[in-house]
Protein backbone atom coordinates (compact mmCIF):
# COMPACT_ATOMS: atom_id res chain seq x y z
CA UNK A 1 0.00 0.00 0.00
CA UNK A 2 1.46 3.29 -1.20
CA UNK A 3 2.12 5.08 1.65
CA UNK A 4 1.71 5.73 4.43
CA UNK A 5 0.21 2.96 4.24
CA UNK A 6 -0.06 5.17 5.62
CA UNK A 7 -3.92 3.26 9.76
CA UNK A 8 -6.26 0.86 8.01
CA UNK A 9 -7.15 0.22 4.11
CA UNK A 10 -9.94 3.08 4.26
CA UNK A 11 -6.88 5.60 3.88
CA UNK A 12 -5.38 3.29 1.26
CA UNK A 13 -8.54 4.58 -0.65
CA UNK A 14 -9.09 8.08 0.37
CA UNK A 15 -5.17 8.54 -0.13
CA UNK A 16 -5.14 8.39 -3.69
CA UNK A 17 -8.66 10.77 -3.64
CA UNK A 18 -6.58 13.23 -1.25
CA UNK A 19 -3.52 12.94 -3.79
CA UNK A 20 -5.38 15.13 -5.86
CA UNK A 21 -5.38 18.36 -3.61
CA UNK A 22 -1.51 18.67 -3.47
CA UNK A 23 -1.51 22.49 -3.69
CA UNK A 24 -2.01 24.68 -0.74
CA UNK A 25 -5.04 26.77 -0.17
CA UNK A 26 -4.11 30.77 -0.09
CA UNK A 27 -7.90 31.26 1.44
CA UNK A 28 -8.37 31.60 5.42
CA UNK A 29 -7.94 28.71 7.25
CA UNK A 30 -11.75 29.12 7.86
CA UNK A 31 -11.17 26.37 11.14
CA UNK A 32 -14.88 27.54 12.79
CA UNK A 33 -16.60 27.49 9.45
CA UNK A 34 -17.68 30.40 9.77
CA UNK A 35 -17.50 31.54 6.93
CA UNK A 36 -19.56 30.05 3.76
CA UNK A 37 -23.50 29.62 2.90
CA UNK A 38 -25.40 27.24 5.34
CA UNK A 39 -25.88 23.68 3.15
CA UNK A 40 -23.03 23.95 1.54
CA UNK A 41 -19.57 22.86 1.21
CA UNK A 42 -17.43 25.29 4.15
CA UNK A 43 -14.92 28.06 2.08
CA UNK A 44 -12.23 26.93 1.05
CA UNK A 45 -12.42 22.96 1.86
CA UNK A 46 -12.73 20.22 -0.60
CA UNK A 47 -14.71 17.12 -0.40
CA UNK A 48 -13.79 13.54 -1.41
CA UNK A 49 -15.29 10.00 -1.32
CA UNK A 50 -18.57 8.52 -0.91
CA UNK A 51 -22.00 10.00 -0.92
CA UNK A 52 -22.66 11.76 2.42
CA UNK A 53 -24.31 15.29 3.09
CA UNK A 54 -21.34 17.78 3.88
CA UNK A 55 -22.42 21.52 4.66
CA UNK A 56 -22.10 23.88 7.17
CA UNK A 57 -24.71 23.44 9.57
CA UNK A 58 -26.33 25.81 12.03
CA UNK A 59 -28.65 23.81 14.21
CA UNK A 60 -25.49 22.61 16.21
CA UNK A 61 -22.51 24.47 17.21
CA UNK A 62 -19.81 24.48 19.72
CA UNK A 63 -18.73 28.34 19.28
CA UNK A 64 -19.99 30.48 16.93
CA UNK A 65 -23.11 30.04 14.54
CA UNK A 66 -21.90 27.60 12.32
CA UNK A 67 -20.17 24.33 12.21
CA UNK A 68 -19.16 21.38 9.52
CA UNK A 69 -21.63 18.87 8.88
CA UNK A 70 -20.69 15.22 7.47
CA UNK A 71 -24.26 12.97 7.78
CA UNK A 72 -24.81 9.77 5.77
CA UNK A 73 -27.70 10.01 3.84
CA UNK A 74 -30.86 7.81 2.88
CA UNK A 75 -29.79 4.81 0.57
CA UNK A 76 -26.03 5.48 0.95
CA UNK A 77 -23.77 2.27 1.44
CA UNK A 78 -23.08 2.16 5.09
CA UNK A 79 -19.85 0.98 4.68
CA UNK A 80 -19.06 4.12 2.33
CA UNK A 81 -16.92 7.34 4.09
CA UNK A 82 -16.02 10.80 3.02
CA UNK A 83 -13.84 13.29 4.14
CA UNK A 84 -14.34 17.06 3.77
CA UNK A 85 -10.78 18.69 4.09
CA UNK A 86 -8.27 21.96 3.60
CA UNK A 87 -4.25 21.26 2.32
CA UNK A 88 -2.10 23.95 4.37
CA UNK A 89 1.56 24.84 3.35
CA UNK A 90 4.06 22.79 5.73
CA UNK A 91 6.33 25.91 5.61
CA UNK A 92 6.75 25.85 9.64
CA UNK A 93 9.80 25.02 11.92
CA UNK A 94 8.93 21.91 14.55
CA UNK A 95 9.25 18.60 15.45
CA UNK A 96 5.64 17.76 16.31
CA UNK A 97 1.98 19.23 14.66
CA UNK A 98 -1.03 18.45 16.13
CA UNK A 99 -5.00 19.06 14.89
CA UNK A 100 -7.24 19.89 17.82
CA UNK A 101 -11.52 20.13 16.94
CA UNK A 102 -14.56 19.79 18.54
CA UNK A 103 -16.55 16.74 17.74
CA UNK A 104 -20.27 16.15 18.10
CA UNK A 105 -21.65 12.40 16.75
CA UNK A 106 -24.82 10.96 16.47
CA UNK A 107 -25.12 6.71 15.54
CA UNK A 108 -21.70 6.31 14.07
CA UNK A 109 -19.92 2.93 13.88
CA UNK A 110 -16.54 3.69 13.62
CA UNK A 111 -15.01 7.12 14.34
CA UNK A 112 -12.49 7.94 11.76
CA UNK A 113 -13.21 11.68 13.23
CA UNK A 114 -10.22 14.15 12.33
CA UNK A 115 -7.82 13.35 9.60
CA UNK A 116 -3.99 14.77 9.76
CA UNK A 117 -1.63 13.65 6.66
CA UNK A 118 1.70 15.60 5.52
CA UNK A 119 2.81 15.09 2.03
CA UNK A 120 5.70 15.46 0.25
CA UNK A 121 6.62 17.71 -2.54
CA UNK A 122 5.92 15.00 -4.91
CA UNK A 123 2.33 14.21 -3.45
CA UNK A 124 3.36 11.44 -1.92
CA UNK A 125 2.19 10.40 2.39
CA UNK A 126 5.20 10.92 4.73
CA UNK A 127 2.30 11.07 7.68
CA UNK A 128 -1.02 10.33 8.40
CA UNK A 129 -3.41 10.04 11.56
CA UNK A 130 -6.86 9.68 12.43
CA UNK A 131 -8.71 8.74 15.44
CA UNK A 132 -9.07 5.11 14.49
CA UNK A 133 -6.99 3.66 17.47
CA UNK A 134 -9.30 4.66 19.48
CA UNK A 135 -12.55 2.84 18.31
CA UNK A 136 -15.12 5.48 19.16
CA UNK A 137 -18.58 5.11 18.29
CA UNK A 138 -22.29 5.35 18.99
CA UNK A 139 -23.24 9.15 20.35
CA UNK A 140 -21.13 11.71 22.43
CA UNK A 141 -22.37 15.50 23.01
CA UNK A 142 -19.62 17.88 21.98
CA UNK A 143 -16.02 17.01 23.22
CA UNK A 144 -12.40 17.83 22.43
CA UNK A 145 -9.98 15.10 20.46
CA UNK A 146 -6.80 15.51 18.99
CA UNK A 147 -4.20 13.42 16.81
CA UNK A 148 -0.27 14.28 16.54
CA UNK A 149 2.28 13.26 13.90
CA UNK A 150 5.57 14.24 13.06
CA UNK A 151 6.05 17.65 11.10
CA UNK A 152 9.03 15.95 8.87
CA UNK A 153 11.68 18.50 7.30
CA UNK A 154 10.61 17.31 3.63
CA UNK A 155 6.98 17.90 4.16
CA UNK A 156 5.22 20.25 1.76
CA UNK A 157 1.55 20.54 2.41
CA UNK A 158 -0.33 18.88 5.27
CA UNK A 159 -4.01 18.33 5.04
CA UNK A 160 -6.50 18.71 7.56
CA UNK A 161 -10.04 17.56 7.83
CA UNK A 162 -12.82 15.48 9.23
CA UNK A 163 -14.42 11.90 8.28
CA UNK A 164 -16.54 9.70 8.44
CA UNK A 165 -17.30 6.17 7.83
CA UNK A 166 -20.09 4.66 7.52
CA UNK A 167 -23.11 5.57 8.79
CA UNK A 168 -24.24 8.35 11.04
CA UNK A 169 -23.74 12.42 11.55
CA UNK A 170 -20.36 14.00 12.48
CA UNK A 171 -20.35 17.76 13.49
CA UNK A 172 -16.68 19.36 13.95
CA UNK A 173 -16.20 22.76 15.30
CA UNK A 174 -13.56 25.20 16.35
CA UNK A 175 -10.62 23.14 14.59
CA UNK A 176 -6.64 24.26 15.43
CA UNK A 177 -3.63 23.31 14.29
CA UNK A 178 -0.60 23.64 16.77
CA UNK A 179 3.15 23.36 16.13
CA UNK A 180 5.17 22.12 18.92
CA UNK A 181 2.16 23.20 21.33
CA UNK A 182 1.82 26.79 19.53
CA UNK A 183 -1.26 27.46 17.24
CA UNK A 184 0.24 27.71 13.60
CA UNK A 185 -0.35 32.07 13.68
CA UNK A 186 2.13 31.99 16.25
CA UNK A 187 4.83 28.86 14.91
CA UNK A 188 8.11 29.83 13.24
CA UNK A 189 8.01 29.92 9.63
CA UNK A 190 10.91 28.33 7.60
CA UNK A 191 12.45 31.12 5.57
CA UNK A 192 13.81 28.70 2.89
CA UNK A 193 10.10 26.66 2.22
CA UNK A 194 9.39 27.24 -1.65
CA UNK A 195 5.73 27.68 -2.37
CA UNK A 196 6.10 26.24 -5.65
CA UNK A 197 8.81 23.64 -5.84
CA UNK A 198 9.95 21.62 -8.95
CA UNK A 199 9.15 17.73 -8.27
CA UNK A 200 12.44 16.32 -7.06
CA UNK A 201 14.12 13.17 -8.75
CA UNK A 202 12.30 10.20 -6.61
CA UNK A 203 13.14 6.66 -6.05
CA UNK A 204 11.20 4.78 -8.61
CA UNK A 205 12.05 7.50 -11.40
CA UNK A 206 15.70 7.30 -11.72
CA UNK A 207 17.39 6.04 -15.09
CA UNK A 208 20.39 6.05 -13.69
CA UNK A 209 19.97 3.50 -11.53
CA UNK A 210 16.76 1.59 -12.89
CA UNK A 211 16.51 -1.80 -15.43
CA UNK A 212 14.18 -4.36 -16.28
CA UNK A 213 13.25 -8.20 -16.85
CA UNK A 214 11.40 -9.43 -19.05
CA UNK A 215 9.24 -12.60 -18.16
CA UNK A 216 6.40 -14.61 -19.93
CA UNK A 217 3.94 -12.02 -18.71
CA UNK A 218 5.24 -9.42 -16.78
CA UNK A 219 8.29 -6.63 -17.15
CA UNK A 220 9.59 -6.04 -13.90
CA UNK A 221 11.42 -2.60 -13.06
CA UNK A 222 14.06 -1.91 -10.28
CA UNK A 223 16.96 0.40 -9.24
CA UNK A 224 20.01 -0.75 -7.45
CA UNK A 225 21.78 1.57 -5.18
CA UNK A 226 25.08 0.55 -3.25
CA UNK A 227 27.45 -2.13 -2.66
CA UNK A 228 27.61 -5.32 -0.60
CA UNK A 229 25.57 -7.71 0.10
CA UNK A 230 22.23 -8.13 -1.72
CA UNK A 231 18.64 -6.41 0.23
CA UNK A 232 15.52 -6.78 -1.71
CA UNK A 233 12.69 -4.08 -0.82
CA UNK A 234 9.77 -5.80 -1.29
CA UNK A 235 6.52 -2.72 -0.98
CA UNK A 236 3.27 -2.78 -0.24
CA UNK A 237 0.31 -2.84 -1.83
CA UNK A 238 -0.36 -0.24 -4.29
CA UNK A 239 2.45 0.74 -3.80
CA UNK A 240 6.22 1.37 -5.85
CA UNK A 241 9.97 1.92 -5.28
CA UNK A 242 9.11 5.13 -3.60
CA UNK A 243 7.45 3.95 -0.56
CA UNK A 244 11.05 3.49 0.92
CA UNK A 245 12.26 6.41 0.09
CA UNK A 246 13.33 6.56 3.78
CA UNK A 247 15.14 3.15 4.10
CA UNK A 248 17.41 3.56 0.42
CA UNK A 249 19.46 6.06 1.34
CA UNK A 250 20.40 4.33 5.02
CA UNK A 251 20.88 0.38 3.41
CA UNK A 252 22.97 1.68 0.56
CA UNK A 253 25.58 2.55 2.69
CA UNK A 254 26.25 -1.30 3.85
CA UNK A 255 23.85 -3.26 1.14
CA UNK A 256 23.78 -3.65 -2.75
CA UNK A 257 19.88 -2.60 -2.54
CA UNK A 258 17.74 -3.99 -5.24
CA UNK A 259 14.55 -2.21 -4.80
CA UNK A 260 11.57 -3.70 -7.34
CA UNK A 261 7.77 -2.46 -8.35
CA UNK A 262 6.05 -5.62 -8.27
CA UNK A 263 3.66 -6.58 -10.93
CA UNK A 264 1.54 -3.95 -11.80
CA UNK A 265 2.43 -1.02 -9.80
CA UNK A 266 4.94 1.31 -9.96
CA UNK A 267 6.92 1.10 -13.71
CA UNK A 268 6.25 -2.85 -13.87
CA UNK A 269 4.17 -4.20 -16.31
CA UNK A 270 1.63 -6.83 -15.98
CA UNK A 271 0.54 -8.93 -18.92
CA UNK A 272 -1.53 -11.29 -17.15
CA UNK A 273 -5.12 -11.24 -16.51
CA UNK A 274 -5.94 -13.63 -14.14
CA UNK A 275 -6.05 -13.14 -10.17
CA UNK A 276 -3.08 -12.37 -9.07
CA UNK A 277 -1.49 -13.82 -5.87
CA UNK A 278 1.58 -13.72 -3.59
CA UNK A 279 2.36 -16.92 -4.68
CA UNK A 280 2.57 -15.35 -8.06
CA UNK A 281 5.02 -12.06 -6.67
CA UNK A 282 6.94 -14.88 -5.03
CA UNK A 283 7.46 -16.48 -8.17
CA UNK A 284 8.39 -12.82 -10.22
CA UNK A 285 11.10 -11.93 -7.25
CA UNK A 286 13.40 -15.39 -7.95
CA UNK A 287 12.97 -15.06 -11.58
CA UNK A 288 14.11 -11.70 -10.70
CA UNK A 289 17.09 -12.87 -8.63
CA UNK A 290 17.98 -15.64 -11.14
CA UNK A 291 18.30 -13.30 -14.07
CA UNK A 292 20.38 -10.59 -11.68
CA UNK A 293 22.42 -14.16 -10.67
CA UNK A 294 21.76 -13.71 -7.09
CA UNK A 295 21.85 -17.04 -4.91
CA UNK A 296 21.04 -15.44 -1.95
CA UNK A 297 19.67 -11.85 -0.93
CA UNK A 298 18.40 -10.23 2.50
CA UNK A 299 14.92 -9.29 2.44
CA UNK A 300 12.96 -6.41 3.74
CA UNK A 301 8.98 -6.81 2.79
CA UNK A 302 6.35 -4.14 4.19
CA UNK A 303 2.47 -4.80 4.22
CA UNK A 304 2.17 -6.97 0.99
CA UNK A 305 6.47 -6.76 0.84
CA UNK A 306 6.35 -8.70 3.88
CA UNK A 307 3.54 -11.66 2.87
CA UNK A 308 5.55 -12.07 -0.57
CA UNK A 309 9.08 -12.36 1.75
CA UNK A 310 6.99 -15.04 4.28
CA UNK A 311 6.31 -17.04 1.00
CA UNK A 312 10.00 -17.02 -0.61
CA UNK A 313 11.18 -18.19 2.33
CA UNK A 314 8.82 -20.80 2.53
CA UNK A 315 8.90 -21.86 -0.72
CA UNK A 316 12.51 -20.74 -1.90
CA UNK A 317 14.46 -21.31 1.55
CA UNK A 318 18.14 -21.24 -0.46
CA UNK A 319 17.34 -17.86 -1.58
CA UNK A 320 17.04 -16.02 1.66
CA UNK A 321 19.85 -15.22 4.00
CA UNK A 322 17.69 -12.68 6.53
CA UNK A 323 13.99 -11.58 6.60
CA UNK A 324 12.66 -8.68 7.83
CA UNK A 325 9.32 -8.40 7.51
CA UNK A 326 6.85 -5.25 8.42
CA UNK A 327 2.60 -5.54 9.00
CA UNK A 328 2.28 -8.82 7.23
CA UNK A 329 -0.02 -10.83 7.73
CA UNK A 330 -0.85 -14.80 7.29
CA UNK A 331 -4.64 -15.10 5.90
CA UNK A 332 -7.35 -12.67 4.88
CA UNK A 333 -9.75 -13.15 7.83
CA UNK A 334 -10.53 -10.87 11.01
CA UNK A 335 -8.22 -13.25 12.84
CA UNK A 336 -5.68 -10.75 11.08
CA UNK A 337 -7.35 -8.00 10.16
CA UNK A 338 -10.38 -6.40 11.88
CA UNK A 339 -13.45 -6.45 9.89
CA UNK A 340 -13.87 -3.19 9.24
CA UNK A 341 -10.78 -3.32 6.58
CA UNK A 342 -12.52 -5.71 5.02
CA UNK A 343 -15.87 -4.03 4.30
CA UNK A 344 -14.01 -0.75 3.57
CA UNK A 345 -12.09 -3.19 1.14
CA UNK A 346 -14.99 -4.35 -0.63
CA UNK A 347 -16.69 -0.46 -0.53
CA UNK A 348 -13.17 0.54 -2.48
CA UNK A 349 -13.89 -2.34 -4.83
CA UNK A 350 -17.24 -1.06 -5.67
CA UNK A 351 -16.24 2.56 -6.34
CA UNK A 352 -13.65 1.33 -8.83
CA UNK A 353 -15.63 -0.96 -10.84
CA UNK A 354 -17.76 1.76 -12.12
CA UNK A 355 -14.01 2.74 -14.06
CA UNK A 356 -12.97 1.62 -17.38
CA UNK A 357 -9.31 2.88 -17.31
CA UNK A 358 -6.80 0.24 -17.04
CA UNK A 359 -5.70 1.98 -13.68
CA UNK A 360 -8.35 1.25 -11.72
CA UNK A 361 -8.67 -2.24 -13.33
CA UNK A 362 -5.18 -2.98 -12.01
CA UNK A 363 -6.95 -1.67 -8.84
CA UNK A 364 -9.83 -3.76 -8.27
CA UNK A 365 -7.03 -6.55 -8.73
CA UNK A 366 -4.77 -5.68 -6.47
CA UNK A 367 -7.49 -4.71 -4.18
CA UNK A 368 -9.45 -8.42 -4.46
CA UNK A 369 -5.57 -10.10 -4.12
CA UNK A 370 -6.07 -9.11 -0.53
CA UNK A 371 -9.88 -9.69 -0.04
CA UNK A 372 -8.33 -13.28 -0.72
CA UNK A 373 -4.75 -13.11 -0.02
CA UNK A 374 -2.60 -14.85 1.12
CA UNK A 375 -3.19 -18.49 2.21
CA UNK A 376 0.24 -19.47 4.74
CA UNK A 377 -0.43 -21.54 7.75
CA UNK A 378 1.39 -21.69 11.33
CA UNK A 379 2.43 -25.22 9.91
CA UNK A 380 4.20 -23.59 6.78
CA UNK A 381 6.00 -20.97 8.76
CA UNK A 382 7.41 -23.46 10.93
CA UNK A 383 9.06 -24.37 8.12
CA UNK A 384 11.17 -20.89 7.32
CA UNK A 385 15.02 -21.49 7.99
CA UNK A 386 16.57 -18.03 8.17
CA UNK A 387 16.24 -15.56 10.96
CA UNK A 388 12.91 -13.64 10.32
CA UNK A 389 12.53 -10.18 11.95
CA UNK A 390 8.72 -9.82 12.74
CA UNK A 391 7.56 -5.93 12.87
CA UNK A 392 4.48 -4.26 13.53
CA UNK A 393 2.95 -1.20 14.90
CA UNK A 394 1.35 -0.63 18.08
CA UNK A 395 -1.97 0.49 16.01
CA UNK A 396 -1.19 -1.47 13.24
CA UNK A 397 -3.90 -2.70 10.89
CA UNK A 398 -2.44 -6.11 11.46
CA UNK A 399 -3.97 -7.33 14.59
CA UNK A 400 -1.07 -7.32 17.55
CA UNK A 401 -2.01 -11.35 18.27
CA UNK A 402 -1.91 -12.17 14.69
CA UNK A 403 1.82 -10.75 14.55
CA UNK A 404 2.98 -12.24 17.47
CA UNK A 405 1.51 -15.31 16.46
CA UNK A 406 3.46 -15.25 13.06
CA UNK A 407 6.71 -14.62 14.98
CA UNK A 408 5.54 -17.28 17.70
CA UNK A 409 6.29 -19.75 14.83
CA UNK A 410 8.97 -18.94 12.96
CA UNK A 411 12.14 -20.86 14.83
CA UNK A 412 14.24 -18.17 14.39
CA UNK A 413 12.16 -15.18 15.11
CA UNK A 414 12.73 -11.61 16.72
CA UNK A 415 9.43 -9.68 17.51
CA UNK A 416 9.56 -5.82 17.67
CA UNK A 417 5.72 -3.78 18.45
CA UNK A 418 6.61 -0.28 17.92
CA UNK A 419 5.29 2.01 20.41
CA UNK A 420 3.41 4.97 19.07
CA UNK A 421 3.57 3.73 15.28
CA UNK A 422 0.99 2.42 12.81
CA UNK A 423 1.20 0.13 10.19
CA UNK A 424 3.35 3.15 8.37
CA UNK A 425 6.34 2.88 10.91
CA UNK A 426 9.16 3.18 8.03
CA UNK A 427 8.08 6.89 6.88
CA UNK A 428 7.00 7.44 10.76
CA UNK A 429 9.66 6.34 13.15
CA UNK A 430 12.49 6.27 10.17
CA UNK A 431 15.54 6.42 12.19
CA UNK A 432 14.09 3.53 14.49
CA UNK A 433 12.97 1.07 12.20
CA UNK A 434 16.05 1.17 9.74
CA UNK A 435 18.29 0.87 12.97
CA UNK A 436 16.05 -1.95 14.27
CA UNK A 437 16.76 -3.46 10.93
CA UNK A 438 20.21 -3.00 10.69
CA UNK A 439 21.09 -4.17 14.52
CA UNK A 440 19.23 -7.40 13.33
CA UNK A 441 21.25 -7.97 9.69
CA UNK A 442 24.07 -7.21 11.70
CA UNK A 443 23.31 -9.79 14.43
CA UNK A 444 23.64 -7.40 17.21
């Protein structure tokens, strides 16, 4: 999943909606919706998913006369969301940002509730954070909730905003967005942050370093970067090269990285058009290492990444020296995964398949592959030979007994939870999950 990643598969699908307000706003932050025409979208926010009423409202306020209304409306799909939203310049000095609101909630299922996401210059997630974790629902009288994330130095624009998912009504009120505990009119600004940047040379994009395989249906891309000992980056789903844009630039120093776009995403091509399967990626990465005449490679898998690494080393044992895998999981049931990533799965699947363009064809695939994806047992992970790494986040989508089940059975497992993260540890603790990496290639 592309970043991120990004935490549960609902932002998966509002990510790529969100992608498309990159550019800051230049109107007022308008955080008390005050201003705007009742029943209607507030000035200056944008709106993007499923069918739900968004207006501002005046029947219920916290301060003022006016507030933002999300409501689900009659004949929607209650397992549909939306999120109404404003993208903000990152141009401020901090370590920390935080988005403080109001919330008011009537019958709601599953409080997604405020929405807090940083991009990069090239549109691409560096942070995100919603009030998932904390499984609110049902109906609460006004009350104050807040999420935090890292303000990262390569940040561009961070978005701001409130959702909802599935049915019910959400009111928000009397939003604020602090840096480092100061609301943003009073936070430093950065005196070199460029309004209008050129998009920078990204991994994924780089001639220089790229080159291809050919198989009977599929041409795989990759980039290699460094010298030493082979590391394979196996990414997530939906995802490309560029989701580990963090972890290339610290493995190159000690690793001959060989970072791929599996089938379908990124620069690869698919030529198949069956289901596709891990099984299948499995398959693509030793053809991969057999045509690069690689015996034997270190592998780092993330999300998807890290179900395709479970199955070489299953199935291909010679090839792998270490494993470290990230938010993988074993089967496609809510003994993994809760089940609301599964219904906002199959709500995702819906939306696309009322596309013709080949893009969101390759979607609905990808998107099914883990509806029914993948199939290991406890019994087949018993058989894996080389030391496995096991990672997850502390809210991880993954469910925390599922992981420490997987690393439970793997004979020579390490287990690492880490505290504060989400399923997108490597762009949100970056310095602490490449070192936890590295201590473990390293055998410290």
């Amino acid at each position: 999943m592309t970043r991120t990643f990004i935490a549960i598969i609902a932002f998966l699908i509002s990510s790529q909606l969100m992608a498309q307000q990159n550019s800051p706003t230049t109107t007022n932050n308008n955080f008390d919706f005050e201003k705007g025409v009742v029943d209607q979208l507030p000035e200056g926010w944008t709106k993007t998913g499923g069918t739900y009423r968004t207006a501002i409202a005046t029947t219920e306020k916290h301060g003022g006369n006016q507030s933002l209304l999300i409501e689900s409306t009659a004949g929607a799909d209650p397992k549909a969301f939306t999120t109404v939203m404003k993208t903000l310049p990152a141009k401020y000095i901090g370590k920390q940002i935080e988005l403080k609101a109001y919330l008011k909630f009537q019958d709601v299922a599953n409080l997604q509730g405020l929405v807090l996401r940083v991009n990069d210059v090239n549109g691409q997630l560096l942070q995100y954070k919603t009030l998932q974790a904390q499984k609110i629902s049902g109906t609460r009288d006004w009350q104050l909730y807040s999420v935090t994330t890292f303000l990262p130095p390569d940040g561009q624009t961070i978005v701001v905003g409130a959702m909802l998912n599935g049915p019910g009504k959400l009111w928000a009120d009397d939003l604020q967005l602090l840096v480092d505990g100061k609301d943003i009119s009073e936070a430093k600004i950065d005196p070199d942050y460029d309004p209008n940047p050129p998009k920078r040379a990204k991994f994924g994009d780089n001639t220089a370093a790229s080159g291809r395989v050919k198989l009977k249906d599929v041409d795989l891309y990759y980039e290699t970067y460094g010298t030493g000992e082979p590391l394979l980056l196996l990414h997530g789903n939906s995802q490309m090269i560029y989701a580990y844009m963090k972890q290339i630039p610290h493995f190159e120093k000690k690793y001959k990285v060989i970072a791929v776009d599996t089938r379908g995403q990124g620069k690869s091509k698919d030529f198949s058009t069956g289901p596709l399967s891990y099984d299948l990626f499995a398959e693509d990465m030793k053809q991969l290492l057999d045509s690069l005449h690689i015996k034997k490679v270190n592998i780092i898998g993330w999300s998807d990444g890290g179900n395709t690494g479970l199955i070489i080393a299953v199935k291909y044992p010679q090839y792998v020296n270490k494993l470290a895998i990230m938010g993988a999981n074993l089967f496609p049931t809510t003994e993994a995964l809760p089940e609301m990533v599964w219904t906002q799965l199959r709500t995702g699947i819906t939306q696309l398949q009322t596309r013709t363009d080949e893009a969101s064809k390759m979607q609905v695939r990808l998107f099914t592959m883990l509806l029914n994806e993948p199939h290991l047992t406890f019994a087949d992970i018993k058989k894996i030979k080389a030391p496995t790494l096991v990672m997850a986040g502390e809210t991880d989508m993954i469910l925390e007994s599922h992981t420490r089940a997987i690393a439970a059975n793997i004979p020579k497992s390490q287990l690492v939870i880490f505290k504060g993260a989400s399923h997108y540890a490597p762009v949100e603790i970056v310095r602490e999950f490449n070192e936890t990496i590295s201590k473990f290639f390293e055998g410290k």
